[in-house]
N, C-alpha and C. Protein backbone atom coordinates (compact mmCIF):
# COMPACT_ATOMS: atom_id res chain seq x y z
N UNK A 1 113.09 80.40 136.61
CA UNK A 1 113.85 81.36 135.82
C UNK A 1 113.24 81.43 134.43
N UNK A 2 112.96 82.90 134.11
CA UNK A 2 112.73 82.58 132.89
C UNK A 2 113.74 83.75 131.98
N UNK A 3 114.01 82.49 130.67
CA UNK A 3 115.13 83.26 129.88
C UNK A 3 114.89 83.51 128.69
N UNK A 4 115.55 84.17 128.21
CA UNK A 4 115.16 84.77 126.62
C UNK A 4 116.20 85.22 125.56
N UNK A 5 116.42 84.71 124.39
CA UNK A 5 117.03 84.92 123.77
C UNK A 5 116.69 85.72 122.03
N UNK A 6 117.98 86.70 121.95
CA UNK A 6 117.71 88.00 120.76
C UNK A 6 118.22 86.80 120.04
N UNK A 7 117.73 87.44 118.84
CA UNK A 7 118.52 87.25 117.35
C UNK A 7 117.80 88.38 116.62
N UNK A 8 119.59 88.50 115.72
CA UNK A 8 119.34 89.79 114.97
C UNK A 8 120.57 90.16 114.44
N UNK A 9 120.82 91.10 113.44
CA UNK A 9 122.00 91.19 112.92
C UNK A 9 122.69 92.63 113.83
N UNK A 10 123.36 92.64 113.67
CA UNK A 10 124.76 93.56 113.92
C UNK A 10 124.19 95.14 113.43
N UNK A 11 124.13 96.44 114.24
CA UNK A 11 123.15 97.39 114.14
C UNK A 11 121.78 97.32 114.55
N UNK A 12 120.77 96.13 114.87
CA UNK A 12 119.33 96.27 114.82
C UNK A 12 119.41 96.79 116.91
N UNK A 13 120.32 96.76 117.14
CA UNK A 13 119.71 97.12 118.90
C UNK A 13 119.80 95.67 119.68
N UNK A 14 119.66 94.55 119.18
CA UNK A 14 119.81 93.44 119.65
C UNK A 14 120.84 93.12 121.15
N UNK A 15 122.14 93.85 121.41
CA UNK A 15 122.21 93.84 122.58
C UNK A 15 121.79 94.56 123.64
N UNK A 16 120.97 96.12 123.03
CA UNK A 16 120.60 97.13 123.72
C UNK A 16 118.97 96.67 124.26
N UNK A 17 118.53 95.30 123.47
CA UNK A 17 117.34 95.19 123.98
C UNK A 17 117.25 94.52 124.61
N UNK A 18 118.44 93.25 124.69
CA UNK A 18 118.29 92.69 126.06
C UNK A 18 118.69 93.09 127.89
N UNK A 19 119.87 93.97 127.46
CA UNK A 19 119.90 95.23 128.14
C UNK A 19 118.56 96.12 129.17
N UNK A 20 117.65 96.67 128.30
CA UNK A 20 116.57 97.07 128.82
C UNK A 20 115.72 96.16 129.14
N UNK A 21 115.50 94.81 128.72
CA UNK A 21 114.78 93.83 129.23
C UNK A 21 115.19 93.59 130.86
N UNK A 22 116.73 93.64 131.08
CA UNK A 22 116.91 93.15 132.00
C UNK A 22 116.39 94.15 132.93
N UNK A 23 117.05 95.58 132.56
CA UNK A 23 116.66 96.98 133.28
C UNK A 23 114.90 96.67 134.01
N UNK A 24 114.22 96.91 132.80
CA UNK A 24 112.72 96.34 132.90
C UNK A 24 112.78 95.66 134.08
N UNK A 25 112.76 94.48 133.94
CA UNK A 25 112.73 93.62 135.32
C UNK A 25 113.41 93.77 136.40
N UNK A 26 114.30 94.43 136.53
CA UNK A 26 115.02 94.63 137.66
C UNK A 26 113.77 95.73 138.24
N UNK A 27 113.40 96.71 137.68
CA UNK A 27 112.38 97.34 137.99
C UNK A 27 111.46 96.79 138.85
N UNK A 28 110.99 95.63 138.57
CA UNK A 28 109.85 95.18 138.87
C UNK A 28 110.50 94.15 140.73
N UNK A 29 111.46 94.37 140.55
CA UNK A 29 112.27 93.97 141.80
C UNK A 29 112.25 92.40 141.75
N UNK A 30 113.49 91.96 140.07
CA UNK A 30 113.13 91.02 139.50
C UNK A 30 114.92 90.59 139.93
N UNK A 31 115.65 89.68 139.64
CA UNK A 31 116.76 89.23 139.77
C UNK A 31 117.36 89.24 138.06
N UNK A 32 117.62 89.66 137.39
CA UNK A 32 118.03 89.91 135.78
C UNK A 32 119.42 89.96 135.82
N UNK A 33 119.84 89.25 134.55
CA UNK A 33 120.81 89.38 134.23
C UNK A 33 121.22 89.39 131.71
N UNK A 34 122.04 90.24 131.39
CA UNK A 34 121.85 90.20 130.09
C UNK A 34 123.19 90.37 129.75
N UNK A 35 123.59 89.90 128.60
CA UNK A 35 124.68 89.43 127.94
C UNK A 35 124.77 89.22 126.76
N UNK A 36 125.83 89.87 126.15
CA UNK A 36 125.49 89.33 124.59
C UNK A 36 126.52 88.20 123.77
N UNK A 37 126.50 87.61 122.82
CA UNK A 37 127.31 86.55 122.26
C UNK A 37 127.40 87.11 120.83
N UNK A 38 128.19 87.25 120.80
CA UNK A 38 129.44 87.88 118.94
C UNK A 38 130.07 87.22 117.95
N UNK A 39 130.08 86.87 116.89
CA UNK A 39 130.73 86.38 115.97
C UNK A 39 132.11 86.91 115.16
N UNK A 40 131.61 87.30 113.79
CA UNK A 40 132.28 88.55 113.95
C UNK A 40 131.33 89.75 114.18
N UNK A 41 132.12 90.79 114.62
CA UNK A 41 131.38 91.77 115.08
C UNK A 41 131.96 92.67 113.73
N UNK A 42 130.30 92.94 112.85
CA UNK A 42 130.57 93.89 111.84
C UNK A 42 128.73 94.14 111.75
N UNK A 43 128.31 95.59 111.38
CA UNK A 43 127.15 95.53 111.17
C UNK A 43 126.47 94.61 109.84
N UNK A 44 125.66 94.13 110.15
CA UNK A 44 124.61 93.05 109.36
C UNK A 44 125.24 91.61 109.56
N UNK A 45 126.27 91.25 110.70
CA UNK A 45 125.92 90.05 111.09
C UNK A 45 125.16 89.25 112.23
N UNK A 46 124.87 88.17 112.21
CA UNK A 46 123.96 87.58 113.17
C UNK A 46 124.68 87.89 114.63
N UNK A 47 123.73 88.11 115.37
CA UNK A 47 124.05 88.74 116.99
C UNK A 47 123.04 88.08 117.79
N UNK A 48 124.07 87.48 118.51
CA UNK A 48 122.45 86.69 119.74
C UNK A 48 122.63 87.56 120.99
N UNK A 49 122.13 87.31 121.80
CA UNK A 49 122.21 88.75 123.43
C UNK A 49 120.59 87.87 124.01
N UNK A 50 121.23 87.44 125.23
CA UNK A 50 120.24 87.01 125.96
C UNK A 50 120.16 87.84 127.34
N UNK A 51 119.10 87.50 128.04
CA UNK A 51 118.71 88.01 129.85
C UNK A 51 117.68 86.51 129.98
N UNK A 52 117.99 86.48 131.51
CA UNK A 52 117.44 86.01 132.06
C UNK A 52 116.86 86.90 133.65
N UNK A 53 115.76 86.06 133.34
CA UNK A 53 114.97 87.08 134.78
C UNK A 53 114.51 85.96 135.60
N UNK A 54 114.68 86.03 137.08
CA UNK A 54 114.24 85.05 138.10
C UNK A 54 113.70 86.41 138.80
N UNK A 55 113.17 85.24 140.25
CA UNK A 55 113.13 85.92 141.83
C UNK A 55 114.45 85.86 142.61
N UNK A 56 114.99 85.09 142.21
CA UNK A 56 115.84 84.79 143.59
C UNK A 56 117.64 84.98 142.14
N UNK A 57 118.65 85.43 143.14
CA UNK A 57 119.95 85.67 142.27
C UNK A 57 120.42 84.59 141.11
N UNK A 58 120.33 85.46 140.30
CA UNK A 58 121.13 84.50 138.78
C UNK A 58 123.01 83.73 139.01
N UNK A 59 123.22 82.73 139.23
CA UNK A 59 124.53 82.20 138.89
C UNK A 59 124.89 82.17 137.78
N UNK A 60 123.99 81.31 136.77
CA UNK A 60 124.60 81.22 135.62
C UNK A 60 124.79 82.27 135.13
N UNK A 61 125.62 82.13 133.83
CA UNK A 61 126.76 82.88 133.08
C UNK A 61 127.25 82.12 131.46
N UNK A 62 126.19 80.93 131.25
CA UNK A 62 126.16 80.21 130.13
C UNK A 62 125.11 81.03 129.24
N UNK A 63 125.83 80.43 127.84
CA UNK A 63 124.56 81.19 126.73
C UNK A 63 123.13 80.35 127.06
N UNK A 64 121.62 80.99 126.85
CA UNK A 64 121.40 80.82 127.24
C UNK A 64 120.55 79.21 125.53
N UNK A 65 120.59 78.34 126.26
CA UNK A 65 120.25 76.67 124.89
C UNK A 65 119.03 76.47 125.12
N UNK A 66 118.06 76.73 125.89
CA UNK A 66 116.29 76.57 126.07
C UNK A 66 115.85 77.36 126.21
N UNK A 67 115.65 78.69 125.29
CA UNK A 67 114.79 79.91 126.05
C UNK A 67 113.42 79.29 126.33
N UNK A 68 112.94 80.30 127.08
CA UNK A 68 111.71 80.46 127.21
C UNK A 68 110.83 81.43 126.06
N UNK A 69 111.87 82.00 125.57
CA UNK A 69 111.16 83.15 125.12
C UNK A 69 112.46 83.38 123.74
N UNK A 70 112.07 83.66 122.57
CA UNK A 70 113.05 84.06 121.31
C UNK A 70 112.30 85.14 121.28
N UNK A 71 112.96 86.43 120.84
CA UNK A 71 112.69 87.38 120.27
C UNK A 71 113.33 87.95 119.13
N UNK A 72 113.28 87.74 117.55
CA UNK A 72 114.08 87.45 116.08
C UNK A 72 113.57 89.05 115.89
N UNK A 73 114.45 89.76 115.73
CA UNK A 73 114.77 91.06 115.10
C UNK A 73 115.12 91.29 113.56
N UNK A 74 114.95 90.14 113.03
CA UNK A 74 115.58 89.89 111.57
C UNK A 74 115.09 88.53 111.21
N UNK A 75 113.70 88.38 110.45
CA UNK A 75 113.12 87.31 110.17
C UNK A 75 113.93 86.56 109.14
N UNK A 76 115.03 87.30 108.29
CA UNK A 76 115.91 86.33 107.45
C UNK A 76 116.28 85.40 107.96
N UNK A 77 117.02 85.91 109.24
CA UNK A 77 117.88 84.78 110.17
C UNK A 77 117.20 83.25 110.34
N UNK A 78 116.04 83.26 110.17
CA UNK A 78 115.28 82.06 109.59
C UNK A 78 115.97 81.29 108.32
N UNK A 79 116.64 81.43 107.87
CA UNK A 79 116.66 80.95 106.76
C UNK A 79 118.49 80.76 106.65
N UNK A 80 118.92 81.05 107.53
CA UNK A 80 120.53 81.13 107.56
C UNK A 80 120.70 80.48 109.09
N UNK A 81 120.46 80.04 110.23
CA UNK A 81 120.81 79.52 111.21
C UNK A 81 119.09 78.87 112.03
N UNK A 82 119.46 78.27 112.51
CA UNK A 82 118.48 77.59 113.43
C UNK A 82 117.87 78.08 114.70
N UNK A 83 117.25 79.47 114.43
CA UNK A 83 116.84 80.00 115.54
C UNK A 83 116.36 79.73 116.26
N UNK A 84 115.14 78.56 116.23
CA UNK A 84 114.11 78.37 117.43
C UNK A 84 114.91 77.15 117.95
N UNK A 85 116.18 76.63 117.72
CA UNK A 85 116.83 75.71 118.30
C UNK A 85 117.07 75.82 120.02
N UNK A 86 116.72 74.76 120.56
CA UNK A 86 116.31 74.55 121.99
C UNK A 86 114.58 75.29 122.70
N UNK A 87 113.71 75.78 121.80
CA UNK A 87 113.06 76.43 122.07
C UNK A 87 112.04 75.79 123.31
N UNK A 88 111.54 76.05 124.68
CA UNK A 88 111.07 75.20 124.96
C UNK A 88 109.30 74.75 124.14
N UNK A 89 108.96 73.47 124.59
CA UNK A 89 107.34 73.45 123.77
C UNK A 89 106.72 74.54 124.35
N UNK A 90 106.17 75.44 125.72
CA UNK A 90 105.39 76.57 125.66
C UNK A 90 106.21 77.44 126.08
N UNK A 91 107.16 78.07 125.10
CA UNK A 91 107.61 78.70 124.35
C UNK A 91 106.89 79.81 124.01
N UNK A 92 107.47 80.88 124.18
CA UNK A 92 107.15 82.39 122.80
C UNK A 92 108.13 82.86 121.71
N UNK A 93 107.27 83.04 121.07
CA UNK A 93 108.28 83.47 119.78
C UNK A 93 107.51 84.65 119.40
N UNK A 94 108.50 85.81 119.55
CA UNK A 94 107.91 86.90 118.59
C UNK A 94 109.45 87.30 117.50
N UNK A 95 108.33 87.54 116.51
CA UNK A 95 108.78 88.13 115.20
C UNK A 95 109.02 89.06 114.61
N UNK A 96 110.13 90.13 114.23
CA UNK A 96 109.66 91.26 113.47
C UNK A 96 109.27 91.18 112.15
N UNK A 97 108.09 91.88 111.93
CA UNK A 97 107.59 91.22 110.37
C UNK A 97 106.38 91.49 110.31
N UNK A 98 105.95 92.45 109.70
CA UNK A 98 104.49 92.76 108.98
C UNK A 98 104.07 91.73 107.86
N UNK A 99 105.02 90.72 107.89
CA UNK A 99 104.40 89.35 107.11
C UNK A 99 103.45 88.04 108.42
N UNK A 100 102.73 87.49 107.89
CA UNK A 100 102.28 86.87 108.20
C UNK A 100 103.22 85.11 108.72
N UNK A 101 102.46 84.74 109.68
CA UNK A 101 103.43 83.32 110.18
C UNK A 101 103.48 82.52 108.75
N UNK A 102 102.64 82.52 108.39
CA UNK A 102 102.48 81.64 106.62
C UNK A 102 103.55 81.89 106.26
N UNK A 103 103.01 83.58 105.82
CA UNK A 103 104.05 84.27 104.84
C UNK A 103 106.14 83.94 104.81
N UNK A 104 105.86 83.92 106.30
CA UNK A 104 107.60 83.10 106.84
C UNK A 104 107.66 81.96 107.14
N UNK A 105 106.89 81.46 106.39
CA UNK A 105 106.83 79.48 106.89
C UNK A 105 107.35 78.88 108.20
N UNK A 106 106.35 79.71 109.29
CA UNK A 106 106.68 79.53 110.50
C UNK A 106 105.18 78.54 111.01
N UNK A 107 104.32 78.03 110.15
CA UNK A 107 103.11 77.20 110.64
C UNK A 107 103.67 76.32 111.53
N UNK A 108 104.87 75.58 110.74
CA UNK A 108 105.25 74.50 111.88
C UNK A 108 105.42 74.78 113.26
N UNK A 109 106.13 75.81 113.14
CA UNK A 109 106.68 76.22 114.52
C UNK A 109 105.59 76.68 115.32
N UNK A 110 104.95 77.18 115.06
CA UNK A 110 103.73 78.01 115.42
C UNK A 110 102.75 77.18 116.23
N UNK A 111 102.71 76.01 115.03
CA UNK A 111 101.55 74.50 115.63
C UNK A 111 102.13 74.06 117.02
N UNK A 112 103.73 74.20 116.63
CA UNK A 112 103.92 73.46 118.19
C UNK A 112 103.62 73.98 119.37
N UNK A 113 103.77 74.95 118.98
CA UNK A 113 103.52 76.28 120.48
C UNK A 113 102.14 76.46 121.45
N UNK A 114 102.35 77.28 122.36
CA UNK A 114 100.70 77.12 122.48
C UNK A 114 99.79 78.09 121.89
N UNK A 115 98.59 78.45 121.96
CA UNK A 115 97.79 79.16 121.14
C UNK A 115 98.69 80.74 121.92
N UNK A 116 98.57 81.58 121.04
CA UNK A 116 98.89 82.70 121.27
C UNK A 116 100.18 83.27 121.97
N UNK A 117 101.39 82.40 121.62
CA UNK A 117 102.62 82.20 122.01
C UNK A 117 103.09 82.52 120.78
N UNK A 118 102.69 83.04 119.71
CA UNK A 118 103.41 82.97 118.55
C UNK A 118 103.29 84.32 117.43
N UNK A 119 103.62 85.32 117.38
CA UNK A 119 103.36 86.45 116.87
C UNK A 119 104.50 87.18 115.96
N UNK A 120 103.74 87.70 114.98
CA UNK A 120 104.46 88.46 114.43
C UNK A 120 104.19 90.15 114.96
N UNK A 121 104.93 90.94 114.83
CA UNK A 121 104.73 92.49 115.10
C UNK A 121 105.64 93.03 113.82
N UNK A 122 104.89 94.38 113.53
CA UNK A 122 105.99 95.12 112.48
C UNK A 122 106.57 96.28 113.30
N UNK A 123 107.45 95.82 114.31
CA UNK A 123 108.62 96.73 114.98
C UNK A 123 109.31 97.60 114.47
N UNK A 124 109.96 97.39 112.90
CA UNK A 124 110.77 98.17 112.25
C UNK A 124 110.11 99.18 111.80
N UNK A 125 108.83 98.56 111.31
CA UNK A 125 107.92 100.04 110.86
C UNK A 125 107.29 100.88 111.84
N UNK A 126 107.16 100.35 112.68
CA UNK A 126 106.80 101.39 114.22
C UNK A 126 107.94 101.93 114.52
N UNK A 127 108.85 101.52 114.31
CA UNK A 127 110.51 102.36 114.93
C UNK A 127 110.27 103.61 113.97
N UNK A 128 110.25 103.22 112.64
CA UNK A 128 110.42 104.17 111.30
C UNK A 128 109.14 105.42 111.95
N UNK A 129 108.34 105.12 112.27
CA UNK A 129 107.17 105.55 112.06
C UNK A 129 107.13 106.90 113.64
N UNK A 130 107.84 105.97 114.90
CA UNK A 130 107.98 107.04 116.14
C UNK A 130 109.47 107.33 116.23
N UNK A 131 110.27 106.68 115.92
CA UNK A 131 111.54 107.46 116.18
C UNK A 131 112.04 107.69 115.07
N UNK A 132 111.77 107.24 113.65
CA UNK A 132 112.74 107.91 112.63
C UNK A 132 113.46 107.18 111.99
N UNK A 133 114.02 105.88 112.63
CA UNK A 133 115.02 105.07 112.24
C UNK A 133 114.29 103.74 112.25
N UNK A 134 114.81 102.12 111.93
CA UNK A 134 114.54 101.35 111.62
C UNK A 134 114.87 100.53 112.87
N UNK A 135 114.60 100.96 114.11
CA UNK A 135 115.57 100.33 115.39
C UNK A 135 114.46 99.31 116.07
N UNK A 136 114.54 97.90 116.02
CA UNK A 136 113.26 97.06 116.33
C UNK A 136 112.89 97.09 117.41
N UNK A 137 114.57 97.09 118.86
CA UNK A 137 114.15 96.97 120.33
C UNK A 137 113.32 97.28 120.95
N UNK A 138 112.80 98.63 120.85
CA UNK A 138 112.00 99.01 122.07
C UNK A 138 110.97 98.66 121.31
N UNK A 139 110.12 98.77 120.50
CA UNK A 139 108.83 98.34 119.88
C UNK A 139 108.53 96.79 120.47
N UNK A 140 109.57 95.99 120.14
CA UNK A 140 109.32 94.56 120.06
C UNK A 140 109.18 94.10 121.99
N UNK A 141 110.37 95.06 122.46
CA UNK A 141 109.66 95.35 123.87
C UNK A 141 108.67 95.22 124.03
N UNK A 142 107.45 96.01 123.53
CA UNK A 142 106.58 96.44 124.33
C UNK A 142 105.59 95.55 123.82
N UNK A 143 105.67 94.63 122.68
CA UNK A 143 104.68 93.48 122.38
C UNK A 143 105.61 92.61 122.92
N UNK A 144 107.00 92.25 123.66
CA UNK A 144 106.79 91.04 124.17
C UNK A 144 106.35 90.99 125.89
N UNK A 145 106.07 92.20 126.53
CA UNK A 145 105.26 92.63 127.87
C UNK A 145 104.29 92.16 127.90
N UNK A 146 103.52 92.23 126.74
CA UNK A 146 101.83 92.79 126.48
C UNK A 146 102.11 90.71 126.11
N UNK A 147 102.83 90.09 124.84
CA UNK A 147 102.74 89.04 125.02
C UNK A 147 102.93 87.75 126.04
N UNK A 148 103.66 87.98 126.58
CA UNK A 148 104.29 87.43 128.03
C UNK A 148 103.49 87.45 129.26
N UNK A 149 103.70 88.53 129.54
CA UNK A 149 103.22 89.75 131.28
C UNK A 149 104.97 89.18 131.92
N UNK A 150 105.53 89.21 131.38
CA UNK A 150 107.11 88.77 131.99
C UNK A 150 107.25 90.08 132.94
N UNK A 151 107.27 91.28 131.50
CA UNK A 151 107.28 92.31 132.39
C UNK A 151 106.76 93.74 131.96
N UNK A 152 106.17 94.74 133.04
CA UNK A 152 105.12 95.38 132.21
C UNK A 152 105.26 96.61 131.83
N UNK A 153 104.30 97.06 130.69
CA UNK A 153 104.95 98.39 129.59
C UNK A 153 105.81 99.03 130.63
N UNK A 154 104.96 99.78 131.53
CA UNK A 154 105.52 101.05 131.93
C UNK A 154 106.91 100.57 133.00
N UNK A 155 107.03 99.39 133.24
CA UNK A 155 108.96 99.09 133.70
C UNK A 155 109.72 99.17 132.04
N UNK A 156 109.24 98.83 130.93
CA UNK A 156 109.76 99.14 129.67
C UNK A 156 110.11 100.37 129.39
N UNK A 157 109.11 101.14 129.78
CA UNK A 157 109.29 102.48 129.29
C UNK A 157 110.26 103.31 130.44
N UNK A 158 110.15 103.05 131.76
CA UNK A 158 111.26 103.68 132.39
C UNK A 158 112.29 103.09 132.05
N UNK A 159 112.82 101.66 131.57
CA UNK A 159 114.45 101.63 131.28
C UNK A 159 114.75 101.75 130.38
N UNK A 160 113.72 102.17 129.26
CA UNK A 160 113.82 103.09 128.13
C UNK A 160 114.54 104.89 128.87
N UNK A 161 113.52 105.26 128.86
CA UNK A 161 113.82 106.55 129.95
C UNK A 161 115.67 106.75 130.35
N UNK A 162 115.69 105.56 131.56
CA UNK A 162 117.23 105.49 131.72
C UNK A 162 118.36 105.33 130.53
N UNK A 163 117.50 104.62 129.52
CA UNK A 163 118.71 104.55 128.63
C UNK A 163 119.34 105.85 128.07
N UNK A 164 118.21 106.37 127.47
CA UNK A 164 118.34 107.49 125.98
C UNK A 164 117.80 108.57 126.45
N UNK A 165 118.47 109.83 126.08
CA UNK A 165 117.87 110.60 126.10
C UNK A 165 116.42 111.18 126.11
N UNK A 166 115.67 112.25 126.89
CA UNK A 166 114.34 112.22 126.74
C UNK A 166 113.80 112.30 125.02
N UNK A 167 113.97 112.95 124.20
CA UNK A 167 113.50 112.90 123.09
C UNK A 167 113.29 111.59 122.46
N UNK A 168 114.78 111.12 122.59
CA UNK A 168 114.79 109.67 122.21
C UNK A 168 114.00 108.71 122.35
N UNK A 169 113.81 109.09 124.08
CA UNK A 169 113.21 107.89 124.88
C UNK A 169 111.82 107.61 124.68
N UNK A 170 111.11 109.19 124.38
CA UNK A 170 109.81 109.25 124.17
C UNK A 170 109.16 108.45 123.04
N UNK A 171 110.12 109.28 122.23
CA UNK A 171 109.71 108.57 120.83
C UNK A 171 109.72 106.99 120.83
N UNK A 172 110.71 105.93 121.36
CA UNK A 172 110.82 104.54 121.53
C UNK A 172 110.03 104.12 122.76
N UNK A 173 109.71 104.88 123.55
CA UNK A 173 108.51 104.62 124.37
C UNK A 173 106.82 104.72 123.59
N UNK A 174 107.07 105.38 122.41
CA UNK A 174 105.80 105.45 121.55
C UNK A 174 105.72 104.17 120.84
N UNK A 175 106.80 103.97 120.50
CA UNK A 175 107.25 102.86 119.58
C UNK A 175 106.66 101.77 120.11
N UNK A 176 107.57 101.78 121.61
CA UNK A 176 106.79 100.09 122.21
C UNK A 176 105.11 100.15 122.64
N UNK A 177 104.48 101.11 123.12
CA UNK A 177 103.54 101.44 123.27
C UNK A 177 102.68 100.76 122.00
N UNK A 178 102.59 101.78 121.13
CA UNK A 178 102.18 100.66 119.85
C UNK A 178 102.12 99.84 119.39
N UNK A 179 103.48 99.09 119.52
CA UNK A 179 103.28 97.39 119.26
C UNK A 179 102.77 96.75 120.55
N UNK A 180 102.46 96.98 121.50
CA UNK A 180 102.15 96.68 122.70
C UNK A 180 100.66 96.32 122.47
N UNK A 181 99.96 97.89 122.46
CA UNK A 181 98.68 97.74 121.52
C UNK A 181 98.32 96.58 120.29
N UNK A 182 99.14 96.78 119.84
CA UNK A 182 98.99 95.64 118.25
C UNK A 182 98.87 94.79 118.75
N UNK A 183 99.77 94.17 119.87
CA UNK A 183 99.70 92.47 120.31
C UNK A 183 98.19 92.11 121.15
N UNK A 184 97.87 93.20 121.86
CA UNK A 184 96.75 93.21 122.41
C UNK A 184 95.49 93.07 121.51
N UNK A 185 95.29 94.01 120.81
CA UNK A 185 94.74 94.22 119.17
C UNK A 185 94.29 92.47 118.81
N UNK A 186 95.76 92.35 118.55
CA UNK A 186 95.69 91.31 117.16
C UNK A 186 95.31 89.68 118.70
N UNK A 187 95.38 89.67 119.79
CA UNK A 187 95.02 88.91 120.60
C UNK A 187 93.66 88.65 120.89
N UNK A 188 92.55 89.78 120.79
CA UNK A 188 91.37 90.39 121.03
C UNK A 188 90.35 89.62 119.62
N UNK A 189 91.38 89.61 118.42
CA UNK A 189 90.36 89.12 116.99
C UNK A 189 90.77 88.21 116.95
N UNK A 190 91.45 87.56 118.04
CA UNK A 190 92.05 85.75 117.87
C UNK A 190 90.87 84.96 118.72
């Protein structure tokens, strides 16, 4: 089984992306399941929303305490809760953040990991840039496909498709497309 857990505040898409993660994999004729966990529920607070994806049917129904996989929609949240808590050692972590792992004093974390398990992407500015708005999900999608192979663009982009409208969809199908590229990109000069 492999599982994965959002962080992100309240507005960034954070349950809508684990949502299409799961969609994604079910695509791929995957066993998924996604869920989100609430605090208070007001925009700009912390929001976790996990999926898990197997072969064979999901039971559990617990949050999920060892991802395999973090995906942080809000690099502050670093600095206010313990995100990579339970992370396993080969582990992925992607980042939204046109800053550098330095730049977010993520070396530590980074060292532990394995080589190329550890990335930043600037999701928000690719959202800004193909759909208009500041929305991280589908971007960060499509670099954690391209980082992973969990699961691939074009199952992203059809449960994109299913979600949103075509205009919508296109545009956040551009979105992930791009950071998809970037991770590939920035993998290629590593």
């Amino acid at each position: 089984m492999f599982q994965v857990r959002f962080h992100g505040r309240g507005g960034q898409g954070v349950v809508t992306g684990a949502e299409l993660l799961s969609v994604a994999a079910f695509l791929e004729q995957h066993h998924a399941q996604a869920f989100p966990s609430f605090g208070s529920e007001r925009t700009g607070a912390p929001v976790v929303s996990f999926c898990r994806i197997d072969d064979k049917e999901i039971r559990l129904r617990e949050p999920i305490l060892e991802p395999d996989a973090l995906i942080v929609q809000d690099p502050t949240l670093f600095k206010a809760i313990d995100v990579c808590q339970g992370l396993k050692l080969n582990g992925y972590l992607l980042v939204n953040s046109h800053r550098s792992l330095t730049d977010l004093h993520l070396d530590t974390i980074a060292m532990q990991l394995p080589a190329r398990h550890v990335l930043t992407v600037p999701a928000s500015e690719l959202a800004l840039k193909y759909v208009g708005r500041p929305f991280p999900n589908a971007a960060l999608l499509g670099a954690f496909a391209r980082l992973t192979g969990i699961v691939h663009l074009k199952s992203v982009a059809a449960a994109i498709r299913e979600a949103f409208p075509e205009k919508i969809a296109e545009a956040n199908i551009a979105a992930a497309t791009a950071a998809h590229d970037a991770v590939a990109n920035a993998h290629a000069a590593a």
